[in-house]
PDB file of N, CA and C in Angstrom:
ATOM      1  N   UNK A   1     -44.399 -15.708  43.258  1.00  0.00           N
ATOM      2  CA  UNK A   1     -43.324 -16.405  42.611  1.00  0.00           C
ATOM      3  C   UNK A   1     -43.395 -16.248  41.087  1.00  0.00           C
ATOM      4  N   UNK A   2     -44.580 -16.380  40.405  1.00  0.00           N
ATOM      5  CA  UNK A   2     -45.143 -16.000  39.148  1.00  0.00           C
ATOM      6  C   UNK A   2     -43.839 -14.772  38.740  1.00  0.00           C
ATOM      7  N   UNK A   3     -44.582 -13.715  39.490  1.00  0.00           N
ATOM      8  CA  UNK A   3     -44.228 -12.367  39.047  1.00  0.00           C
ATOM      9  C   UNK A   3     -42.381 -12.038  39.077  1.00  0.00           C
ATOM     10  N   UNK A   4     -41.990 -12.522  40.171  1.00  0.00           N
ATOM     11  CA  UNK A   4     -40.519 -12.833  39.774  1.00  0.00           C
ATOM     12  C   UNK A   4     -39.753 -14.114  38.998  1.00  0.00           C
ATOM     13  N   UNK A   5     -40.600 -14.795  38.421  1.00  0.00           N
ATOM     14  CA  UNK A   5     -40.014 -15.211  37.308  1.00  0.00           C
ATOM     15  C   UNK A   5     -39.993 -14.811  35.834  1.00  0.00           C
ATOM     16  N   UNK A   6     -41.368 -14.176  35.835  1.00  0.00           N
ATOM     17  CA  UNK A   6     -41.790 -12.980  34.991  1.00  0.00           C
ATOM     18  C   UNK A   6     -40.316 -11.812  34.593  1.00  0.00           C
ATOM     19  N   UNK A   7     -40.058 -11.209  35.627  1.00  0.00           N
ATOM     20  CA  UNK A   7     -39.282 -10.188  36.240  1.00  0.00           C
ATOM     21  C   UNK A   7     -37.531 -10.762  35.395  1.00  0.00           C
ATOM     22  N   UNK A   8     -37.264 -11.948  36.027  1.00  0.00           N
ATOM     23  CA  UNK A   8     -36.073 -12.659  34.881  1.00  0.00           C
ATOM     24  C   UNK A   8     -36.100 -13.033  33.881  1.00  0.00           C
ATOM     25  N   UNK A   9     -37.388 -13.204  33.652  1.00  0.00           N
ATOM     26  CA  UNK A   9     -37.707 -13.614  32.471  1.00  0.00           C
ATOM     27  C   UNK A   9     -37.146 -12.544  30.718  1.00  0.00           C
ATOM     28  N   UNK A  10     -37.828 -11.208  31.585  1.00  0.00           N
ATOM     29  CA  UNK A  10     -37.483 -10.025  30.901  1.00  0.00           C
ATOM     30  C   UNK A  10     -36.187  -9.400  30.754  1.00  0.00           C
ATOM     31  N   UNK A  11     -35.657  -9.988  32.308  1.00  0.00           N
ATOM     32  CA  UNK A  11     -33.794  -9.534  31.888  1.00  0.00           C
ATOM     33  C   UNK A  11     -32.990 -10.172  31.225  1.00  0.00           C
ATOM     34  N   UNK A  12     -33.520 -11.601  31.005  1.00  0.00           N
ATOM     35  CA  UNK A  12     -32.676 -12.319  30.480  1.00  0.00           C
ATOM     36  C   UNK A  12     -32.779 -12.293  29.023  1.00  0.00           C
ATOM     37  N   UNK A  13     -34.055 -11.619  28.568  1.00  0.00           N
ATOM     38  CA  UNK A  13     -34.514 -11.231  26.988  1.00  0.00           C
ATOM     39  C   UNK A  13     -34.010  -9.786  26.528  1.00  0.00           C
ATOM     40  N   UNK A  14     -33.487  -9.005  27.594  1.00  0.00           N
ATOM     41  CA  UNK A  14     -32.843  -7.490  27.657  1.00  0.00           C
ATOM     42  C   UNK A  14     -31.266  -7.645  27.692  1.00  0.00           C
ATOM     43  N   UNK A  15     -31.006  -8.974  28.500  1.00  0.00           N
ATOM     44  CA  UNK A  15     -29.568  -8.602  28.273  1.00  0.00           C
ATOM     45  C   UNK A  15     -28.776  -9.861  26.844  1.00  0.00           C
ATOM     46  N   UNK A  16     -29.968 -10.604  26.650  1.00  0.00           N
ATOM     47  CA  UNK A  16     -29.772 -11.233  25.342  1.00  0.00           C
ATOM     48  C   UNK A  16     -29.893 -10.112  24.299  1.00  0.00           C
ATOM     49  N   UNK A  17     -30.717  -9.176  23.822  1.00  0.00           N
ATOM     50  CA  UNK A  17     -30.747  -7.898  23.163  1.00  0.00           C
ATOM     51  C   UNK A  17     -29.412  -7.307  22.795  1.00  0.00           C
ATOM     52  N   UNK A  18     -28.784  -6.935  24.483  1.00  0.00           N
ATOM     53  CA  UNK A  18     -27.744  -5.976  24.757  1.00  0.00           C
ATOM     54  C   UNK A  18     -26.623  -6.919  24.094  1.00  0.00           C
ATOM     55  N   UNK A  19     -26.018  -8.010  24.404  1.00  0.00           N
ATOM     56  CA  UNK A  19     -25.355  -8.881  23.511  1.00  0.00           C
ATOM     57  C   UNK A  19     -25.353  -8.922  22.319  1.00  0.00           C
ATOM     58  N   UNK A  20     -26.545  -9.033  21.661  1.00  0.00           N
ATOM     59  CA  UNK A  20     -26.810  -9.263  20.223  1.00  0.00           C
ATOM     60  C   UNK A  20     -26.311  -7.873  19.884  1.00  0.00           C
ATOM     61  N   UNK A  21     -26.552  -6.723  20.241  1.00  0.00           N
ATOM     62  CA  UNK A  21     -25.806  -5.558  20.136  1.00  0.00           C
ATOM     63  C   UNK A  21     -25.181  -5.291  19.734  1.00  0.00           C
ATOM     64  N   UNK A  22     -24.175  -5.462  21.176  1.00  0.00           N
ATOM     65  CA  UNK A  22     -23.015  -5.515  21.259  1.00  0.00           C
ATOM     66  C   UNK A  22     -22.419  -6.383  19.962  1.00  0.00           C
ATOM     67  N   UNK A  23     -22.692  -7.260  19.595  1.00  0.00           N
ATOM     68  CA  UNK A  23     -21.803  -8.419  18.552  1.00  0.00           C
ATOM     69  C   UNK A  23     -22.318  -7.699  16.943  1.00  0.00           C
ATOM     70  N   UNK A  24     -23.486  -6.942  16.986  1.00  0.00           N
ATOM     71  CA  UNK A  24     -23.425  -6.808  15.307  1.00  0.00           C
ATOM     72  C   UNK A  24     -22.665  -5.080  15.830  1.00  0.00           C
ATOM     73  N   UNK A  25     -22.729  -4.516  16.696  1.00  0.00           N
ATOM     74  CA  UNK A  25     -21.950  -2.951  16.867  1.00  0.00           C
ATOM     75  C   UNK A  25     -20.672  -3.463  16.781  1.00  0.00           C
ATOM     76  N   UNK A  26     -19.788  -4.012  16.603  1.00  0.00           N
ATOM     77  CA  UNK A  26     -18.609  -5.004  16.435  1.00  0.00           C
ATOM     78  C   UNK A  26     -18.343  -5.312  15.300  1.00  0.00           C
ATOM     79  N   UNK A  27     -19.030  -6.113  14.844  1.00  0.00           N
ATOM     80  CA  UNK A  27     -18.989  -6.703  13.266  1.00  0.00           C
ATOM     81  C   UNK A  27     -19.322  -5.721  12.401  1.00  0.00           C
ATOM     82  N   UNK A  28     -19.887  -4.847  12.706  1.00  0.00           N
ATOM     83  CA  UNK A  28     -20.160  -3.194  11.162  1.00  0.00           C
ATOM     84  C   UNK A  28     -18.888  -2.489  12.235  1.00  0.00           C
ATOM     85  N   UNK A  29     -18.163  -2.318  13.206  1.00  0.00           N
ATOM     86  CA  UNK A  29     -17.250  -1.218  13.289  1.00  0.00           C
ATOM     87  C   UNK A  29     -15.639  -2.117  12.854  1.00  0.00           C
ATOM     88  N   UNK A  30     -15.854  -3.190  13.097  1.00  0.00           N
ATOM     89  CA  UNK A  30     -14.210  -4.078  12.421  1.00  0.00           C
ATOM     90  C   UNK A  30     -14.436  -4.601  10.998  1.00  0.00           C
ATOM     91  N   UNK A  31     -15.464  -4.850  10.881  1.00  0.00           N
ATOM     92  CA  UNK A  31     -15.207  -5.640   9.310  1.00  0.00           C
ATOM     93  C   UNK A  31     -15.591  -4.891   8.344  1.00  0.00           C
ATOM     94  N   UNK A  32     -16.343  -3.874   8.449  1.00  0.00           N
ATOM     95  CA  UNK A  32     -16.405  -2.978   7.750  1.00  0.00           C
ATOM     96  C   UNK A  32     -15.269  -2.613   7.220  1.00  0.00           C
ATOM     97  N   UNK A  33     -14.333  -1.896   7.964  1.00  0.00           N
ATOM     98  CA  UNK A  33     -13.093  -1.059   7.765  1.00  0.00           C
ATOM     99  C   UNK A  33     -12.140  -1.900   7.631  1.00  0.00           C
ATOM    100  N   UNK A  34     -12.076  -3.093   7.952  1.00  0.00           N
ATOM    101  CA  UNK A  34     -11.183  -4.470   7.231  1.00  0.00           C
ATOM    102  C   UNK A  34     -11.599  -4.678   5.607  1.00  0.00           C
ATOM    103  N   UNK A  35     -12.449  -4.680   5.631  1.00  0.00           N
ATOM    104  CA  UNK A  35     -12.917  -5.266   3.869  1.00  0.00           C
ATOM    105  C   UNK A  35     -12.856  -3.943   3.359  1.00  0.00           C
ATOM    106  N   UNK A  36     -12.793  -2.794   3.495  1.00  0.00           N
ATOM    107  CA  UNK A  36     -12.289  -1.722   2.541  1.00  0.00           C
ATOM    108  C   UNK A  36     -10.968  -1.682   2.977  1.00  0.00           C
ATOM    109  N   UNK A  37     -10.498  -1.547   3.853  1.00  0.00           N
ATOM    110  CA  UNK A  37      -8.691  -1.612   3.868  1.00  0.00           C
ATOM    111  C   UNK A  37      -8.051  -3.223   2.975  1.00  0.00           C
ATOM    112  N   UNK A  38      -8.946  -4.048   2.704  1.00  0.00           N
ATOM    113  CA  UNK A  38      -8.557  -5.116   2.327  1.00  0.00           C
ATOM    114  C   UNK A  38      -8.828  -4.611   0.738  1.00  0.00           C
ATOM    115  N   UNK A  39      -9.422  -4.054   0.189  1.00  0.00           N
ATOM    116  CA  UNK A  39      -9.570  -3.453  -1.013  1.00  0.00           C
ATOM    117  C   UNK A  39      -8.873  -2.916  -1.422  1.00  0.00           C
ATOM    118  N   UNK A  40      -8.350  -1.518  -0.532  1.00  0.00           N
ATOM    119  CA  UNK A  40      -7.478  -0.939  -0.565  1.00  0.00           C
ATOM    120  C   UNK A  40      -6.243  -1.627  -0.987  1.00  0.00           C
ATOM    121  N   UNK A  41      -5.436  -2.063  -0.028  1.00  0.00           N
ATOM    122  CA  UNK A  41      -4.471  -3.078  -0.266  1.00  0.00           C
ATOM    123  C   UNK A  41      -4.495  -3.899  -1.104  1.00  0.00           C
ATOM    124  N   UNK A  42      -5.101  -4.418  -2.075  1.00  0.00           N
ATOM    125  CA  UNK A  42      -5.198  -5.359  -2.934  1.00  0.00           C
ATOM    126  C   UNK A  42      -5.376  -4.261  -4.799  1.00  0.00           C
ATOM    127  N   UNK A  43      -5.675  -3.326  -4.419  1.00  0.00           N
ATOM    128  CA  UNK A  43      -5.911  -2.584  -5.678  1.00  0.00           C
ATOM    129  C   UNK A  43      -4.163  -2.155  -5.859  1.00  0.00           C
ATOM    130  N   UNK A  44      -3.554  -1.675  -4.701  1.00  0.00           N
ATOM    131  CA  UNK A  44      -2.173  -0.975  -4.678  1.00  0.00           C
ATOM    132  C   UNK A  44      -1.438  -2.209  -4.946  1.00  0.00           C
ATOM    133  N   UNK A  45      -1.574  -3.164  -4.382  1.00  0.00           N
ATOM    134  CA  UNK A  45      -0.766  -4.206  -4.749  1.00  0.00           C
ATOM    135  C   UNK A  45      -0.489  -4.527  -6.343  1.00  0.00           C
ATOM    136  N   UNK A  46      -1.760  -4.464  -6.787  1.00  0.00           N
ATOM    137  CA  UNK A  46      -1.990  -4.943  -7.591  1.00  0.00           C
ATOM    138  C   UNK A  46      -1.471  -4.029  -9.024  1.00  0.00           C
ATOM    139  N   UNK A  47      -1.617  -2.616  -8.510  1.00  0.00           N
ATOM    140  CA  UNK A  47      -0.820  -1.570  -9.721  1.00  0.00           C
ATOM    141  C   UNK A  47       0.078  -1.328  -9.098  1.00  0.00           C
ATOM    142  N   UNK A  48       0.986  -1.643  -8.228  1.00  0.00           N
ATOM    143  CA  UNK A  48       2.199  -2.023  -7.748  1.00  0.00           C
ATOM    144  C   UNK A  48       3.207  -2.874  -9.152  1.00  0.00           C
ATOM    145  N   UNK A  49       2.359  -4.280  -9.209  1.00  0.00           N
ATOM    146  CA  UNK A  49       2.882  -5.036  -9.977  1.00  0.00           C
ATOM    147  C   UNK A  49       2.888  -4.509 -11.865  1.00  0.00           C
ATOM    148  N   UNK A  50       1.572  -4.121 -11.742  1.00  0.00           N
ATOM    149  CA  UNK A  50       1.673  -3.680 -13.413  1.00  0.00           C
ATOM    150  C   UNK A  50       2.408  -2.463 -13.441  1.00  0.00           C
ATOM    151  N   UNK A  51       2.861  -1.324 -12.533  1.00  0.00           N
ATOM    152  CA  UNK A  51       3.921  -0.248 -12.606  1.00  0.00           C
ATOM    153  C   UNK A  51       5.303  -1.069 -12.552  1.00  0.00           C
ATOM    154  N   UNK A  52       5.677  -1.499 -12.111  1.00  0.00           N
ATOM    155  CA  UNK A  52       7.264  -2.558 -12.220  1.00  0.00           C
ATOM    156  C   UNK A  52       7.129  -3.023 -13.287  1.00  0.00           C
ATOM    157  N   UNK A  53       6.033  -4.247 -14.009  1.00  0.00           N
ATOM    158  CA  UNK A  53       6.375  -4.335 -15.338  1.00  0.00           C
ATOM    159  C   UNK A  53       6.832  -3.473 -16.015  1.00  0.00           C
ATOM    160  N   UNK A  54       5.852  -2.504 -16.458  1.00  0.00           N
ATOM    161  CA  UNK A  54       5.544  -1.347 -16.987  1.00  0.00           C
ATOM    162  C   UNK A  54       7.099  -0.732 -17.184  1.00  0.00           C
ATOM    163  N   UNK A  55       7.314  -0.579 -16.319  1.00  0.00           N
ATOM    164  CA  UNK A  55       9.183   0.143 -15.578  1.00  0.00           C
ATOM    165  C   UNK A  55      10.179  -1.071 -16.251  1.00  0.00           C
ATOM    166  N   UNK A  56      10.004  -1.686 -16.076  1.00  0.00           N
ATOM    167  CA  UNK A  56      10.823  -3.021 -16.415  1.00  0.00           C
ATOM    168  C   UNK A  56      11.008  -3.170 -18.328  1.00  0.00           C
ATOM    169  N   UNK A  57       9.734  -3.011 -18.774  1.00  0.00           N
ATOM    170  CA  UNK A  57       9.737  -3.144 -20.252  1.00  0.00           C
ATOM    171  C   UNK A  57      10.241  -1.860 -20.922  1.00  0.00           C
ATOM    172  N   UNK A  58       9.996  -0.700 -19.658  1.00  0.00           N
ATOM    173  CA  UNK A  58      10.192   0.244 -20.611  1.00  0.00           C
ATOM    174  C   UNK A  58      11.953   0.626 -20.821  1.00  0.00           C
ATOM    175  N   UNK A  59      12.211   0.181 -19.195  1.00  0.00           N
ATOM    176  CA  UNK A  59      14.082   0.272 -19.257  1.00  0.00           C
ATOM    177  C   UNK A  59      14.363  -0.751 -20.771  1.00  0.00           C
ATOM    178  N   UNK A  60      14.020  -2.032 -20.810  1.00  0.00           N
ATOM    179  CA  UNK A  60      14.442  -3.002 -21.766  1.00  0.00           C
ATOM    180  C   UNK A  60      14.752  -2.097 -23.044  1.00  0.00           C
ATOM    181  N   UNK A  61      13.445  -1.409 -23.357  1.00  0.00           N
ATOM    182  CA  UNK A  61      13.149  -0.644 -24.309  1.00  0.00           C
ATOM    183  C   UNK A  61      13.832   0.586 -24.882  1.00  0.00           C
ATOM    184  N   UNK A  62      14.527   1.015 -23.362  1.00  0.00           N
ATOM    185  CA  UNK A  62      15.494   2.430 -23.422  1.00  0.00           C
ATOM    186  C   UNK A  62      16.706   1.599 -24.003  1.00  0.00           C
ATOM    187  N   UNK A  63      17.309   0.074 -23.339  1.00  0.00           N
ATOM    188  CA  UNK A  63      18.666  -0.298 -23.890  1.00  0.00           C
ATOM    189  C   UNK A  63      18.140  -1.011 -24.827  1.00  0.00           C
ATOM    190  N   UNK A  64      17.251  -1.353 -26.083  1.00  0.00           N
ATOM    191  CA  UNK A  64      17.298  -1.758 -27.292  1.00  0.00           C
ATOM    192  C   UNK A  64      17.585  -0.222 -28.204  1.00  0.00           C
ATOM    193  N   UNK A  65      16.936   0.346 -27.669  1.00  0.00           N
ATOM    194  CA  UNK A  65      17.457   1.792 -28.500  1.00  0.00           C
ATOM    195  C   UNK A  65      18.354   1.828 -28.683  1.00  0.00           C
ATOM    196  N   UNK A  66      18.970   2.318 -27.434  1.00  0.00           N
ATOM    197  CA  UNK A  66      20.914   2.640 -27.476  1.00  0.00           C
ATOM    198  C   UNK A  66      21.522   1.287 -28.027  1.00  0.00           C
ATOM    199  N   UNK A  67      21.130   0.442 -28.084  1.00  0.00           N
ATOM    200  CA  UNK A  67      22.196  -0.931 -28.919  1.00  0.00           C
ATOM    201  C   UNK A  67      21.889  -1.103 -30.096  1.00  0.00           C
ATOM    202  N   UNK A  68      20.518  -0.671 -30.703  1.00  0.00           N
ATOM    203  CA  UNK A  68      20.182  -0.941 -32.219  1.00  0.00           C
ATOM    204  C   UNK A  68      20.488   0.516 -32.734  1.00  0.00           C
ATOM    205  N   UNK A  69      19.942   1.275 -32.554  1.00  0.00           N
ATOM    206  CA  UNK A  69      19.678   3.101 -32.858  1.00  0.00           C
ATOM    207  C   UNK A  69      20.559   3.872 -33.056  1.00  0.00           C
ATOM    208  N   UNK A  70      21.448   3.362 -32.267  1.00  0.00           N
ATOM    209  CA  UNK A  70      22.822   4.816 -32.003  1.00  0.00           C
ATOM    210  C   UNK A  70      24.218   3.849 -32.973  1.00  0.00           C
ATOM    211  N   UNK A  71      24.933   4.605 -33.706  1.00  0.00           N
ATOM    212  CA  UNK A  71      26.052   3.912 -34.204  1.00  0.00           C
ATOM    213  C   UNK A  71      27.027   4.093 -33.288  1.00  0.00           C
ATOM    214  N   UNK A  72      27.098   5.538 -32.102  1.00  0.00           N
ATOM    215  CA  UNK A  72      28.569   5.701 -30.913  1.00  0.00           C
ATOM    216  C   UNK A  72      28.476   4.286 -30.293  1.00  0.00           C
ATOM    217  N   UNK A  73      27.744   3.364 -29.793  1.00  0.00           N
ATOM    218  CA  UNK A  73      27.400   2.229 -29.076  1.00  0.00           C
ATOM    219  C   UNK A  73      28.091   0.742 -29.160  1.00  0.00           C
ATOM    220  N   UNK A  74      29.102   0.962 -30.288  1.00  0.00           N
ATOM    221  CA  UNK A  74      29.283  -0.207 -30.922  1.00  0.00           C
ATOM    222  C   UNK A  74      31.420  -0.663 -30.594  1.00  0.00           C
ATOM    223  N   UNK A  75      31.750  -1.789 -30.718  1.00  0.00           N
ATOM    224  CA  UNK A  75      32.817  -2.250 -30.383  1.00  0.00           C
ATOM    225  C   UNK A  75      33.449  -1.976 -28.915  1.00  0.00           C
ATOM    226  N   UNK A  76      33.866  -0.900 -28.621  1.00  0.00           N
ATOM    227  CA  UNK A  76      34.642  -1.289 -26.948  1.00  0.00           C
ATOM    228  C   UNK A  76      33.233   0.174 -26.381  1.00  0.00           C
ATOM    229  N   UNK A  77      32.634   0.322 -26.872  1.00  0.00           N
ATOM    230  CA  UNK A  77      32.148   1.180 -26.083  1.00  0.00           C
ATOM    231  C   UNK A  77      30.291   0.187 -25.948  1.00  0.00           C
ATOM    232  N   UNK A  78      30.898  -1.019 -25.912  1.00  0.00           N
ATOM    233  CA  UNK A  78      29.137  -1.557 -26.337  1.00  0.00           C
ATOM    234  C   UNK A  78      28.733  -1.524 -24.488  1.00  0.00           C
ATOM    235  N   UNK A  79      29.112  -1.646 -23.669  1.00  0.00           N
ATOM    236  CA  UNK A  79      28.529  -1.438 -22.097  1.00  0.00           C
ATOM    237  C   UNK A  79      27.983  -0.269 -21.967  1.00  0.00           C
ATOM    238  N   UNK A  80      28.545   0.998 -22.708  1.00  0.00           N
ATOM    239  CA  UNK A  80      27.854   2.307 -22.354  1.00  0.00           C
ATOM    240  C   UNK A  80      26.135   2.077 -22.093  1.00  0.00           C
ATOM    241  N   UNK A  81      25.710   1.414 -22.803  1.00  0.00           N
ATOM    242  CA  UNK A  81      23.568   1.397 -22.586  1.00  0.00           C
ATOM    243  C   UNK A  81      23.661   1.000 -21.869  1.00  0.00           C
ATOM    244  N   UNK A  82      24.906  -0.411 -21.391  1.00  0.00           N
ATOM    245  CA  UNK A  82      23.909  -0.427 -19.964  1.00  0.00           C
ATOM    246  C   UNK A  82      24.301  -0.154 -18.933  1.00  0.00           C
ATOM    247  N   UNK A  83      25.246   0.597 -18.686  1.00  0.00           N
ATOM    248  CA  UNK A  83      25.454   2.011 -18.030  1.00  0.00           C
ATOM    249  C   UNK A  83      24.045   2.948 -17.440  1.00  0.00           C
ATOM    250  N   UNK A  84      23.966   3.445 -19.210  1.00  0.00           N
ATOM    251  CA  UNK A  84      23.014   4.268 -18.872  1.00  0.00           C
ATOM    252  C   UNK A  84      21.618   3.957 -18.639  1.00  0.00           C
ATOM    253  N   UNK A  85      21.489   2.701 -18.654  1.00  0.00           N
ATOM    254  CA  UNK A  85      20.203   1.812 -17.777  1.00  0.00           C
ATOM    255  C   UNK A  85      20.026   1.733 -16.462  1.00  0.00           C
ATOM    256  N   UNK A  86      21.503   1.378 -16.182  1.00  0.00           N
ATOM    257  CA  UNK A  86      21.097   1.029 -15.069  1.00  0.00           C
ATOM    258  C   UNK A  86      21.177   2.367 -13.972  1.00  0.00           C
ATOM    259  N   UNK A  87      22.120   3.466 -14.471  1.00  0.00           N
ATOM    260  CA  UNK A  87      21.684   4.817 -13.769  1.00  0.00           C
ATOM    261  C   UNK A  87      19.921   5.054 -14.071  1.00  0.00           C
ATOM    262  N   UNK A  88      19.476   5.381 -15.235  1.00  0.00           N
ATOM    263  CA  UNK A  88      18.339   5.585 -14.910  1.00  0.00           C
ATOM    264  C   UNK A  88      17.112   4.735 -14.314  1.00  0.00           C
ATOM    265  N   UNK A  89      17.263   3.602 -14.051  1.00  0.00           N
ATOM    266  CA  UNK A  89      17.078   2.666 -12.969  1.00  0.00           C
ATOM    267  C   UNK A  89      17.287   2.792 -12.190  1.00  0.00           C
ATOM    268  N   UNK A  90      18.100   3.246 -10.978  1.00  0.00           N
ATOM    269  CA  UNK A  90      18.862   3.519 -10.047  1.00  0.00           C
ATOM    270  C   UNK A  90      17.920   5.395  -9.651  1.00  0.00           C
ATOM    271  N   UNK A  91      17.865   5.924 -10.465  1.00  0.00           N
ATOM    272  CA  UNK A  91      17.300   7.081 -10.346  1.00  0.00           C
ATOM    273  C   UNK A  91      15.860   7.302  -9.925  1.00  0.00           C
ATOM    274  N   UNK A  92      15.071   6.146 -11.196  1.00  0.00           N
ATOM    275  CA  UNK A  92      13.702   5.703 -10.803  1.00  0.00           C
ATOM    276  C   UNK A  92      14.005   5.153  -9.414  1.00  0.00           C
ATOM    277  N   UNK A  93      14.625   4.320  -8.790  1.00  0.00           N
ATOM    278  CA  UNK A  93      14.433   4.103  -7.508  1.00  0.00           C
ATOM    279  C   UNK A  93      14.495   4.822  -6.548  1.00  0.00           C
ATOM    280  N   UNK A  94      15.731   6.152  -6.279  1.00  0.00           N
ATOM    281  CA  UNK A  94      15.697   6.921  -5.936  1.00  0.00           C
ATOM    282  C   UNK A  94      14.632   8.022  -5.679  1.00  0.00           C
ATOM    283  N   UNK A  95      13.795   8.687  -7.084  1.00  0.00           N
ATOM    284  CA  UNK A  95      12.615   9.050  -7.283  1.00  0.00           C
ATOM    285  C   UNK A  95      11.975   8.505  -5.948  1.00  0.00           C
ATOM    286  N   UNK A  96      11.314   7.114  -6.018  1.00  0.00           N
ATOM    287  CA  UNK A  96      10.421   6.354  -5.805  1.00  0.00           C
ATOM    288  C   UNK A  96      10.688   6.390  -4.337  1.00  0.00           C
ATOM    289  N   UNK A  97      11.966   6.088  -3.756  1.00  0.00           N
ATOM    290  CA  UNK A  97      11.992   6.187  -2.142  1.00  0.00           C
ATOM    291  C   UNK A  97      11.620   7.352  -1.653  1.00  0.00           C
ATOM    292  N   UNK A  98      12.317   8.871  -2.486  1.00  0.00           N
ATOM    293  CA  UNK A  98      12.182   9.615  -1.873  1.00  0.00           C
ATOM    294  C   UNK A  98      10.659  10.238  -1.589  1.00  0.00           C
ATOM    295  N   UNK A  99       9.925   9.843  -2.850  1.00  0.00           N
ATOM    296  CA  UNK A  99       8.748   9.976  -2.734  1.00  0.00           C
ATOM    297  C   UNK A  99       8.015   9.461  -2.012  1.00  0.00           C
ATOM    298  N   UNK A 100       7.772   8.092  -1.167  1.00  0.00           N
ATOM    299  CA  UNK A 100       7.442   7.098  -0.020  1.00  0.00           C
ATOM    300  C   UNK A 100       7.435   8.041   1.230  1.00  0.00           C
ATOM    301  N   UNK A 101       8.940   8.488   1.183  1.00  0.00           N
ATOM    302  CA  UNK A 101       9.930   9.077   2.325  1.00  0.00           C
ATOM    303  C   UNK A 101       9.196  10.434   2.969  1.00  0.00           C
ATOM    304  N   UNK A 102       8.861  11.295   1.820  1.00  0.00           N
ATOM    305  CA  UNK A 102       7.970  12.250   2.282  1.00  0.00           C
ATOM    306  C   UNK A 102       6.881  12.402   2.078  1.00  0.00           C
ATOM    307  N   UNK A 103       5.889  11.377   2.165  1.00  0.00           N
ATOM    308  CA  UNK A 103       4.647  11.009   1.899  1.00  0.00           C
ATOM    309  C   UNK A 103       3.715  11.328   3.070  1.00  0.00           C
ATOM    310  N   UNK A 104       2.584  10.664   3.062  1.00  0.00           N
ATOM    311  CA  UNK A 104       1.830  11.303   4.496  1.00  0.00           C
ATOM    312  C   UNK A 104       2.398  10.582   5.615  1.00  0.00           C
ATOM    313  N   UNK A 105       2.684   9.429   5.385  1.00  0.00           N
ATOM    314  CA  UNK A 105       3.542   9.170   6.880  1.00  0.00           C
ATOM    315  C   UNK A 105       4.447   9.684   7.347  1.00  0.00           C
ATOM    316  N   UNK A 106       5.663  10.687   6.668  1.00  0.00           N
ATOM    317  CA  UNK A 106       6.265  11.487   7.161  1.00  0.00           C
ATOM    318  C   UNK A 106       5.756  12.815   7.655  1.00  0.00           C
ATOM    319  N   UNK A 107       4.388  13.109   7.432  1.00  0.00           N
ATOM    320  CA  UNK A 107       3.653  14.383   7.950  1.00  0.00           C
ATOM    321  C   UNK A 107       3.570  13.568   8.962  1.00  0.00           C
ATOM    322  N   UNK A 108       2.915  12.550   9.561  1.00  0.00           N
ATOM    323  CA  UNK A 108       2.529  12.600  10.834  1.00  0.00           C
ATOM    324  C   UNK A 108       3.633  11.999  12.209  1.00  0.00           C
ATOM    325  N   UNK A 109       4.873  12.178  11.459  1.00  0.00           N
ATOM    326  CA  UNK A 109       5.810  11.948  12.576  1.00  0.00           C
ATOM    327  C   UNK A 109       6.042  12.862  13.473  1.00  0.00           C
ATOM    328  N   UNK A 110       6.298  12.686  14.743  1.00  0.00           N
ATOM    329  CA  UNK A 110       6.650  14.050  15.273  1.00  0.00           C
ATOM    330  C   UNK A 110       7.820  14.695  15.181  1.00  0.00           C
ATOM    331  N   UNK A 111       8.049  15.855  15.414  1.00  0.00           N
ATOM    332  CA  UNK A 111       8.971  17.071  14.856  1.00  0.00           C
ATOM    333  C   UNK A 111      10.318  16.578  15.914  1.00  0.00           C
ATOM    334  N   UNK A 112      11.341  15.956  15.093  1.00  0.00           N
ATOM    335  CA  UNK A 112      12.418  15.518  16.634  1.00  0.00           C
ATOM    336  C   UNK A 112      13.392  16.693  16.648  1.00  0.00           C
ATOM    337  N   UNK A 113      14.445  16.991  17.675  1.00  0.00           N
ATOM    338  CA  UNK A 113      15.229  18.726  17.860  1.00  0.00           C
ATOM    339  C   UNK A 113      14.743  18.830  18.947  1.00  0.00           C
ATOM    340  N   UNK A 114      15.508  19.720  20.010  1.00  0.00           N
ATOM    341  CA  UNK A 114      15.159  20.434  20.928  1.00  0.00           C
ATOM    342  C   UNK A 114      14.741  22.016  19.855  1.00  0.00           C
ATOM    343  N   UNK A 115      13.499  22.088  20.660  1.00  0.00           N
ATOM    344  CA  UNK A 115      12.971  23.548  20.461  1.00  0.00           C
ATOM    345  C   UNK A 115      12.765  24.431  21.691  1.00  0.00           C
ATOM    346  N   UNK A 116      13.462  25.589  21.933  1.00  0.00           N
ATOM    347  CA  UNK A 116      13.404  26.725  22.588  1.00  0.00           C
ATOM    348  C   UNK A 116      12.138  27.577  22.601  1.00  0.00           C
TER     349      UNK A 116
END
């Protein structure tokens, strides 16, 4: 009786092992690659926001020009800057989608068409 309690004794210390395992082979293969994707995401976010300022001050900056700088700008033609703001605004966005658009997530879409 000894010897088979002996006998469980050892499986139950082998498959406590195999558990403990199992739970840190888990925790280094998910949280690992969570806390650098969480890095990830938080750095882009983050020069996300200072590129929009950035974009934002510098349009301001294009229509103080054209309203202080230029003398054509003045009496019925004073909307022309921001005209031409808001096209090149409109352009930067354009830029910016299309660039998203064919980025690596558009490499890994599959090829749609019938092919012969």
């Amino acid at each position: 009786m000894a010897k088979r309690s002996k006998g469980l004794s050892a499986l139950r210390d082998r498959s406590g092992d195999v558990v403990n395992l199992i739970i840190s082979y888990l925790k280094q293969e998910t949280l690992g690659p969570l806390k650098s994707l969480g890095r990830f995401v938080a750095y882009g976010a983050i020069g996300s926001v200072f590129l929009g300022i950035g974009l934002i001050l510098l349009l301001v900056a294009v229509l103080r020009v054209l309203q202080e700088e230029t003398a054509v700008f003045h009496g019925n033609l004073s909307w022309v800057p921001y005209l031409i703001v808001a096209v090149l605004a409109l352009g930067i966005i354009g830029l910016s989608l299309w660039r998203i658009g064919s980025g690596p997530a558009r490499r890994r879409l599959p090829k749609t068409g019938a092919s012969k």
